[in-house]
N, C-alpha and C. Protein backbone atom coordinates (compact mmCIF):
# COMPACT_ATOMS: atom_id res chain seq x y z
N UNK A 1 292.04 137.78 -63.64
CA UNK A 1 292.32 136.62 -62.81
C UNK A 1 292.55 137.04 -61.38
N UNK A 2 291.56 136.33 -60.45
CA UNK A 2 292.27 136.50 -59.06
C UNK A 2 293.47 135.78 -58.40
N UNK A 3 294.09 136.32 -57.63
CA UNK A 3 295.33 135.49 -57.18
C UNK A 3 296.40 136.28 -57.19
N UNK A 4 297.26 135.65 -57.06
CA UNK A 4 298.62 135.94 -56.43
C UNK A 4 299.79 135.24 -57.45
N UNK A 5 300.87 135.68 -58.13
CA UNK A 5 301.98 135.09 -58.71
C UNK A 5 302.73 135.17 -58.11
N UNK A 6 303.51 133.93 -58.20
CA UNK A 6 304.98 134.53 -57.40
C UNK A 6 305.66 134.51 -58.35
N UNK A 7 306.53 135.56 -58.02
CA UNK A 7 307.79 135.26 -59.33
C UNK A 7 309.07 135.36 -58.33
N UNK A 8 309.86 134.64 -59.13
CA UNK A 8 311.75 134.13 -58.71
C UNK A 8 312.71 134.28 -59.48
N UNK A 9 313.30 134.93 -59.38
CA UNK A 9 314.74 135.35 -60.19
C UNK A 9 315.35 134.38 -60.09
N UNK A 10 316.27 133.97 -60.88
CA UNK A 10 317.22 132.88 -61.17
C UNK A 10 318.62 132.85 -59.97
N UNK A 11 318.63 134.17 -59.70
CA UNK A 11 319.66 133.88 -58.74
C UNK A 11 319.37 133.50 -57.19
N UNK A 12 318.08 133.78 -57.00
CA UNK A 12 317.20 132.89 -55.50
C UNK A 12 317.21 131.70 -56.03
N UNK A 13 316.69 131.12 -57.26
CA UNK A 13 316.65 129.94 -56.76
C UNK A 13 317.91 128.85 -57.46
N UNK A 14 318.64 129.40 -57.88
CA UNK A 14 320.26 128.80 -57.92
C UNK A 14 320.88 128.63 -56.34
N UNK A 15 320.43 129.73 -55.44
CA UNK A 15 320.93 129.65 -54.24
C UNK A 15 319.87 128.51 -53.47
N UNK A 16 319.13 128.36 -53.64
CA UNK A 16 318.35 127.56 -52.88
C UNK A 16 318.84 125.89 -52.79
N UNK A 17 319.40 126.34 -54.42
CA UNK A 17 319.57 124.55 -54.54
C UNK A 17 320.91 124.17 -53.49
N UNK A 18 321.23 125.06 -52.54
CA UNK A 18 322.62 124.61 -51.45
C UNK A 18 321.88 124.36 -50.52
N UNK A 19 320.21 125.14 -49.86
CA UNK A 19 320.28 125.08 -48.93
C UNK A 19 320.16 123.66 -48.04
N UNK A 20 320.45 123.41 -47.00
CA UNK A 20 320.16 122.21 -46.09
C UNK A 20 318.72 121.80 -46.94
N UNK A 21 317.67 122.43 -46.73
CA UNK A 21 316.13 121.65 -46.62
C UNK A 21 316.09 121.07 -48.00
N UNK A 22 316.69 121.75 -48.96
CA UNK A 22 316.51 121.01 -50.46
C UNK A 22 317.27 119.74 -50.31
N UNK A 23 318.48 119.56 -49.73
CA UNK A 23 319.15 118.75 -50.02
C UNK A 23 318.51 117.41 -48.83
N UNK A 24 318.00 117.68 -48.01
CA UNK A 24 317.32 116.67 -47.24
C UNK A 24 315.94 115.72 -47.43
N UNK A 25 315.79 114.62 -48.15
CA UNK A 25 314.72 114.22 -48.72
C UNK A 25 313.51 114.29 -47.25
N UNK A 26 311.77 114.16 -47.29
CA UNK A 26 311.22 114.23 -47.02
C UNK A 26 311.14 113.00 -45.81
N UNK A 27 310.75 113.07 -44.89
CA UNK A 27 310.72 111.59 -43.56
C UNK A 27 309.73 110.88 -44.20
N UNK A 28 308.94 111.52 -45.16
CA UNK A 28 307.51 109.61 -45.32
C UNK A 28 307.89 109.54 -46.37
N UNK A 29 309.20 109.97 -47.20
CA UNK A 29 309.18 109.06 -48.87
C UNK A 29 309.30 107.68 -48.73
N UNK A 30 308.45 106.88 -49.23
CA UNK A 30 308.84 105.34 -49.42
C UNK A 30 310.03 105.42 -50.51
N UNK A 31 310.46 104.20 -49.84
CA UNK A 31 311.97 103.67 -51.31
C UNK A 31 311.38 103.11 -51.96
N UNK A 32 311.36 103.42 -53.10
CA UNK A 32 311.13 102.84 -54.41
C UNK A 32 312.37 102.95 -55.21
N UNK A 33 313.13 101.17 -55.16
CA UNK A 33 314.11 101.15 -56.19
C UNK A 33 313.57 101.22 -57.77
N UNK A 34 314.92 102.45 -58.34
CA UNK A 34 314.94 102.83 -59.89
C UNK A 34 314.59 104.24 -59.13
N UNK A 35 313.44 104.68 -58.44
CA UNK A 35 313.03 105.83 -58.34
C UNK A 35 313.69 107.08 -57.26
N UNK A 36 312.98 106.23 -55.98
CA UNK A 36 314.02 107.04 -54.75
C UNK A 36 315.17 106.69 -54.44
N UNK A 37 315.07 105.45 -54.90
CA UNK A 37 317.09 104.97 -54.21
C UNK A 37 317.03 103.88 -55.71
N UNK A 38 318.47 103.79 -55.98
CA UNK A 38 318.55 103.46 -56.56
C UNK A 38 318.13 101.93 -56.75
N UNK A 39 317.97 100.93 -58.03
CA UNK A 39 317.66 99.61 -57.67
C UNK A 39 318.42 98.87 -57.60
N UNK A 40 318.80 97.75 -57.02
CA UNK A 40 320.03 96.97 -56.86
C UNK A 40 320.75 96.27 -58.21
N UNK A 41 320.10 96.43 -58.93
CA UNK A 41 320.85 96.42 -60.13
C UNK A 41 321.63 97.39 -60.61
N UNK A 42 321.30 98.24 -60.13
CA UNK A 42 322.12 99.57 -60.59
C UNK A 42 323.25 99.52 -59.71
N UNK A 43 322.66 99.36 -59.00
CA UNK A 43 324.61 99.12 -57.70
C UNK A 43 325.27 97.92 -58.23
N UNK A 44 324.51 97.01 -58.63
CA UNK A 44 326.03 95.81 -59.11
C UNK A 44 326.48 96.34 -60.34
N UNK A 45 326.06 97.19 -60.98
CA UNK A 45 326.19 97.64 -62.56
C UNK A 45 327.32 98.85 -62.05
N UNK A 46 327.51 99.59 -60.99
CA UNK A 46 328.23 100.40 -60.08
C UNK A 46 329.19 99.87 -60.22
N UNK A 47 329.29 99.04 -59.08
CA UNK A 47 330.11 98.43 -58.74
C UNK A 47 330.99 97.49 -59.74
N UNK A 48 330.29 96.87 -60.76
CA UNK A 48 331.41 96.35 -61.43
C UNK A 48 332.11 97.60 -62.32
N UNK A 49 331.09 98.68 -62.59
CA UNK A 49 332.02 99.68 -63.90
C UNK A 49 333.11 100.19 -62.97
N UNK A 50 333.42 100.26 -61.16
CA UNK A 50 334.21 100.84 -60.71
C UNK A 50 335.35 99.64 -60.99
N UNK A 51 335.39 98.25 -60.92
CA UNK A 51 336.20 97.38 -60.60
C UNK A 51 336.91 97.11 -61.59
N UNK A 52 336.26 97.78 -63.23
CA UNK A 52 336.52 97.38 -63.99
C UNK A 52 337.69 98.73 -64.25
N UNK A 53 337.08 99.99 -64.44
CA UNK A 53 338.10 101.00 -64.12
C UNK A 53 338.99 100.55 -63.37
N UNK A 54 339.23 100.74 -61.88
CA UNK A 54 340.63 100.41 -61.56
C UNK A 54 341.11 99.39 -62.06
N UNK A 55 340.66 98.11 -62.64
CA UNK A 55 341.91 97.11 -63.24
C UNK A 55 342.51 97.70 -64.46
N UNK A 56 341.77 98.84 -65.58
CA UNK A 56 342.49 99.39 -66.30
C UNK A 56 343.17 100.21 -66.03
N UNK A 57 343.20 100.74 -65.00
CA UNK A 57 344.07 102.17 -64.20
C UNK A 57 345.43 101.15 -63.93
N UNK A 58 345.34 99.86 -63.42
CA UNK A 58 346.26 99.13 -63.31
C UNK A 58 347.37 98.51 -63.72
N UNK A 59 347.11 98.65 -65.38
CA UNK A 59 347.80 98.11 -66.34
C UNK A 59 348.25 99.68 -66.94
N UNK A 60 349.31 100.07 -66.83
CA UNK A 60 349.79 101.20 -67.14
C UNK A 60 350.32 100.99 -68.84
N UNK A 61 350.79 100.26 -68.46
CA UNK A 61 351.53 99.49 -69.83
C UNK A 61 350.95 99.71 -71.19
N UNK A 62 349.56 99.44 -70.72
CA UNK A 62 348.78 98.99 -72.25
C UNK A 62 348.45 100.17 -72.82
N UNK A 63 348.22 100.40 -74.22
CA UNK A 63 347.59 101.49 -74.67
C UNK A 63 346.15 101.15 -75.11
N UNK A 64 344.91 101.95 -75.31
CA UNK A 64 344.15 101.44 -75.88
C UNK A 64 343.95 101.21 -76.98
N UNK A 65 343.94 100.56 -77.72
CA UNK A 65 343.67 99.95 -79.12
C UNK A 65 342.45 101.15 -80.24
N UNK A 66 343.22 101.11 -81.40
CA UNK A 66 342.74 102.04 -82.66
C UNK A 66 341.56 101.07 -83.06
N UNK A 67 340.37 101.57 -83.32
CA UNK A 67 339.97 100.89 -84.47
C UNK A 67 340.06 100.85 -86.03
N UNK A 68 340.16 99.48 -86.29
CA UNK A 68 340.71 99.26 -87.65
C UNK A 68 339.32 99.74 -88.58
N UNK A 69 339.62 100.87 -89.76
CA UNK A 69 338.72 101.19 -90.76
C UNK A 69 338.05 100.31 -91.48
């Protein structure tokens, strides 16, 4: 075979995954909700599982309930 392999050790590219350029998405990705950003359903689905957590964080009192066998 002609060509060239590259090979990468696990510890280059564990480090890579910090650097700036990985973590910066590309300037021409289109948004595509579900895909590149999330879809707005997913943020009200967010947003209520957060609202719903803190009202149980709220009620100190209560315990959560056993289920009956």
């Amino acid at each position: 075979l002609a060509g060239t392999r590259i090979i990468c050790d696990r510890k280059f590219l564990l480090e890579c995954k910090n650097s700036p350029v990985a973590r910066t998405p590309p300037c021409c990705l289109p948004q595509t909700p579900g895909v590149t950003s999330l879809a707005q359903s997913s943020l009200v689905k967010l947003e209520e599982l957060k609202e719903r957590n803190e009202s149980e964080e709220a009620v100190p009192g209560e315990q959560p309930r056993a289920m009956a066998p």
